[in-house]
Protein backbone atom coordinates (compact mmCIF):
# COMPACT_ATOMS: atom_id res chain seq x y z
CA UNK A 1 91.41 -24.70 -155.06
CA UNK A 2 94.35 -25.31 -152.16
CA UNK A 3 93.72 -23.28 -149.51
CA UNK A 4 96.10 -20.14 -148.65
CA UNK A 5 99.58 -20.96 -148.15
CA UNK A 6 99.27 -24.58 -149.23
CA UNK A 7 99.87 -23.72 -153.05
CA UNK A 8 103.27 -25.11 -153.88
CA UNK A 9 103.64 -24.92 -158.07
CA UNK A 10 105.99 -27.74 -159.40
CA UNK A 11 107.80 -25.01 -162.12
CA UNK A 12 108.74 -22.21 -159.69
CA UNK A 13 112.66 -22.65 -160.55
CA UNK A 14 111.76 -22.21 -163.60
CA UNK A 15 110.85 -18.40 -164.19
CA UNK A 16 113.38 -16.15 -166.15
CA UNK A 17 115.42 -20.08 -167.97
CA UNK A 18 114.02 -18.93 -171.27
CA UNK A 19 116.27 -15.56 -171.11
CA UNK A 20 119.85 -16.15 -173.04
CA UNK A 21 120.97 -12.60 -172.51
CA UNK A 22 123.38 -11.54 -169.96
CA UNK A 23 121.84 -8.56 -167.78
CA UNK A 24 124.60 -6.03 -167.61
CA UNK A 25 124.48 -3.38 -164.11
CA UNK A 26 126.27 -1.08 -165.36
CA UNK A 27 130.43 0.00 -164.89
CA UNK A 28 133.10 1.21 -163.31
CA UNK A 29 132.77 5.08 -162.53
CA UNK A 30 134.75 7.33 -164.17
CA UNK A 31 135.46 11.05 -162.99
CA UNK A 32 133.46 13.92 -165.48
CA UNK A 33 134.79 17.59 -164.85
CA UNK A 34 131.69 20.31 -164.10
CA UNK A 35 131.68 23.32 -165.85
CA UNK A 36 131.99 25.37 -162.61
CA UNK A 37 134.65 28.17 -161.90
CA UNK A 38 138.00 27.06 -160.99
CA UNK A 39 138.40 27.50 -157.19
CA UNK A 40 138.73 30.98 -156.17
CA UNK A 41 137.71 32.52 -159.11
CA UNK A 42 134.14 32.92 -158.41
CA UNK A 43 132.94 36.04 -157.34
CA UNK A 44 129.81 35.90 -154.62
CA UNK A 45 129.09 39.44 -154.96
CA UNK A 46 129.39 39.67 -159.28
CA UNK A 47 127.00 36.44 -158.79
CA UNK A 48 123.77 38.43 -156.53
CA UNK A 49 124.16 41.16 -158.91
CA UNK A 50 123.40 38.97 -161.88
CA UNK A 51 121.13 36.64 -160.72
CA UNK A 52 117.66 36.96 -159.28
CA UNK A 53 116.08 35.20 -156.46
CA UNK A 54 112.69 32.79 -157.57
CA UNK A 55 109.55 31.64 -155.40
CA UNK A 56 107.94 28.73 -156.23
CA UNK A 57 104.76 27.84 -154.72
CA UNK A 58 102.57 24.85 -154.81
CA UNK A 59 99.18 23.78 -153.83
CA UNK A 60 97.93 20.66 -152.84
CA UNK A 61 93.74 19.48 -153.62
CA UNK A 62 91.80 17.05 -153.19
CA UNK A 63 91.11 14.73 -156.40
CA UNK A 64 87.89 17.05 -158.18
CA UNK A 65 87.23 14.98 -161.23
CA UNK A 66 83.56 14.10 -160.97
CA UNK A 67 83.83 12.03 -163.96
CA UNK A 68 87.24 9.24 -162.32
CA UNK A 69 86.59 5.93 -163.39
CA UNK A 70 85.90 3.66 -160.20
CA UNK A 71 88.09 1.06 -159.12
CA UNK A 72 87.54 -2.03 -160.53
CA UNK A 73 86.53 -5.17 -158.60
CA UNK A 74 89.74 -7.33 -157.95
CA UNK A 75 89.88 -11.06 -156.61
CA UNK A 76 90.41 -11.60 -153.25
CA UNK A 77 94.00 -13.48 -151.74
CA UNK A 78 94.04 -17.12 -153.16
CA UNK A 79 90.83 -16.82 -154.93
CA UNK A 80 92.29 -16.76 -158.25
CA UNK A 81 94.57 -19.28 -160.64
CA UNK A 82 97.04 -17.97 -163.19
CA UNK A 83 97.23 -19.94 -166.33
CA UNK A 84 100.86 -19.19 -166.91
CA UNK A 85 103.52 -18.65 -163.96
CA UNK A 86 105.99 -18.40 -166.73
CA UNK A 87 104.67 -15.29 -168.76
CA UNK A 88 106.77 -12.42 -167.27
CA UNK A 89 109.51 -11.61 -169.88
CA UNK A 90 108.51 -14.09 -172.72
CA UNK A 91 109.40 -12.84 -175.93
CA UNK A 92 111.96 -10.15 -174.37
CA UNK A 93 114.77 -9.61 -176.67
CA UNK A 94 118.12 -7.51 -174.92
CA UNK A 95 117.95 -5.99 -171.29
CA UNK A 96 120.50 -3.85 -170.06
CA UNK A 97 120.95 -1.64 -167.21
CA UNK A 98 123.41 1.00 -169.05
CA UNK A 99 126.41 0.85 -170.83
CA UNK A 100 129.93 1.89 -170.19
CA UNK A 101 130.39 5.00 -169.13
CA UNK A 102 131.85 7.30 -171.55
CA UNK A 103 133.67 10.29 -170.84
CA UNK A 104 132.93 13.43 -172.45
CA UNK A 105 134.74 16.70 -171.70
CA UNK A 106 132.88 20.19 -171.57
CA UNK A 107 133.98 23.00 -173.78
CA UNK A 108 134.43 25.33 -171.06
CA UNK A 109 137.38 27.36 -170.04
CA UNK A 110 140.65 25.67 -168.58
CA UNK A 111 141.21 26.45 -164.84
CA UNK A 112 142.40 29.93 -164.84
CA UNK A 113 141.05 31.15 -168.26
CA UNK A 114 137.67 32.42 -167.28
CA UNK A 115 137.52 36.12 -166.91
CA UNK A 116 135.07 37.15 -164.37
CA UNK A 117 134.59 40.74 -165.85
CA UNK A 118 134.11 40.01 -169.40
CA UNK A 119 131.37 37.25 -168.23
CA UNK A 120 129.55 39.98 -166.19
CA UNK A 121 129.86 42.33 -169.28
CA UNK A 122 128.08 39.56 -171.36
CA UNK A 123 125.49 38.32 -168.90
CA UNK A 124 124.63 41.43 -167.17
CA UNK A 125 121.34 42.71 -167.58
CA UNK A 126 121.47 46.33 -170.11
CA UNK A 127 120.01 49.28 -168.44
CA UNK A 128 117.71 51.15 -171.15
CA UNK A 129 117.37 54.77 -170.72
CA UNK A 130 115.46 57.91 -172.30
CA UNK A 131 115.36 61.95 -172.37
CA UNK A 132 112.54 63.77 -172.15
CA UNK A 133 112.91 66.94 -173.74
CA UNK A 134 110.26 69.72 -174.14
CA UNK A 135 108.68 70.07 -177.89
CA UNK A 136 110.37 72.28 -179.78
CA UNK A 137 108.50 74.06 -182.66
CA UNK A 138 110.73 75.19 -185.13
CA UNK A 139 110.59 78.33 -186.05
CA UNK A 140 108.33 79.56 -189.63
């Protein structure tokens, strides 16, 4: 066994030859419209009165499962030979990292065709109401 820092294997320019596919990054970016208002057409005011403010809350533990399964017993630094400094990626078929962006417009209105008061009228919570009236008995 060579001691630590003395291993030098004879195939190290060899990892990732057997791969015949091109890896691809990715592509050019290409500009994709929000479905947002159209600039000055949003109403701050319409917007508190139809939406609601959240809390979120979290707490943080310590681990409480009495039943974990302990860590298992690795080699130490050097002390161990791999039979095969070739086996990442053999038998890997395509790798990609994405494909060409394609755009894809929203269905939303055109700048200038949203109508602020008929989306309140639509997303605006109803207000239920009731009357409460006395019995009347009708009369024998």
């Amino acid at each position: 066994m060579p001691d630590a820092g003395t291993y030098a294997p004879a195939d190290i320019n060899t990892f990732g030859k057997d791969i015949k596919n091109k890896l691809n990054f990715g592509s050019k970016y290409e500009f994709k419209p929000n479905n947002n208002p159209a600039p000055g057409s949003y109403d701050v005011d319409a917007a508190d009165k139809v939406t609601k403010a959240t809390t979120r809350g979290a707490t943080i533990k310590e681990p409480s499962n009495l039943y974990r399964r302990p860590a298992e017993n690795q080699p130490d630094p050097g002390s161990y030979a791999p039979k095969d400094l070739n086996m990442m990626g053999k038998g890997m078929k395509n790798v990609t990292m994405g494909s060409k962006y394609e755009f894809k417009p929203n269905k939303g209105p055109a700048p200038g065709q949203y109508d602020a008061d008929k989306a309140i009228a639509v997303t605006k919570p109803k207000t239920r109401g009731a009357v409460i009236r006395e019995d009347v008995v009708p009369a024998d």
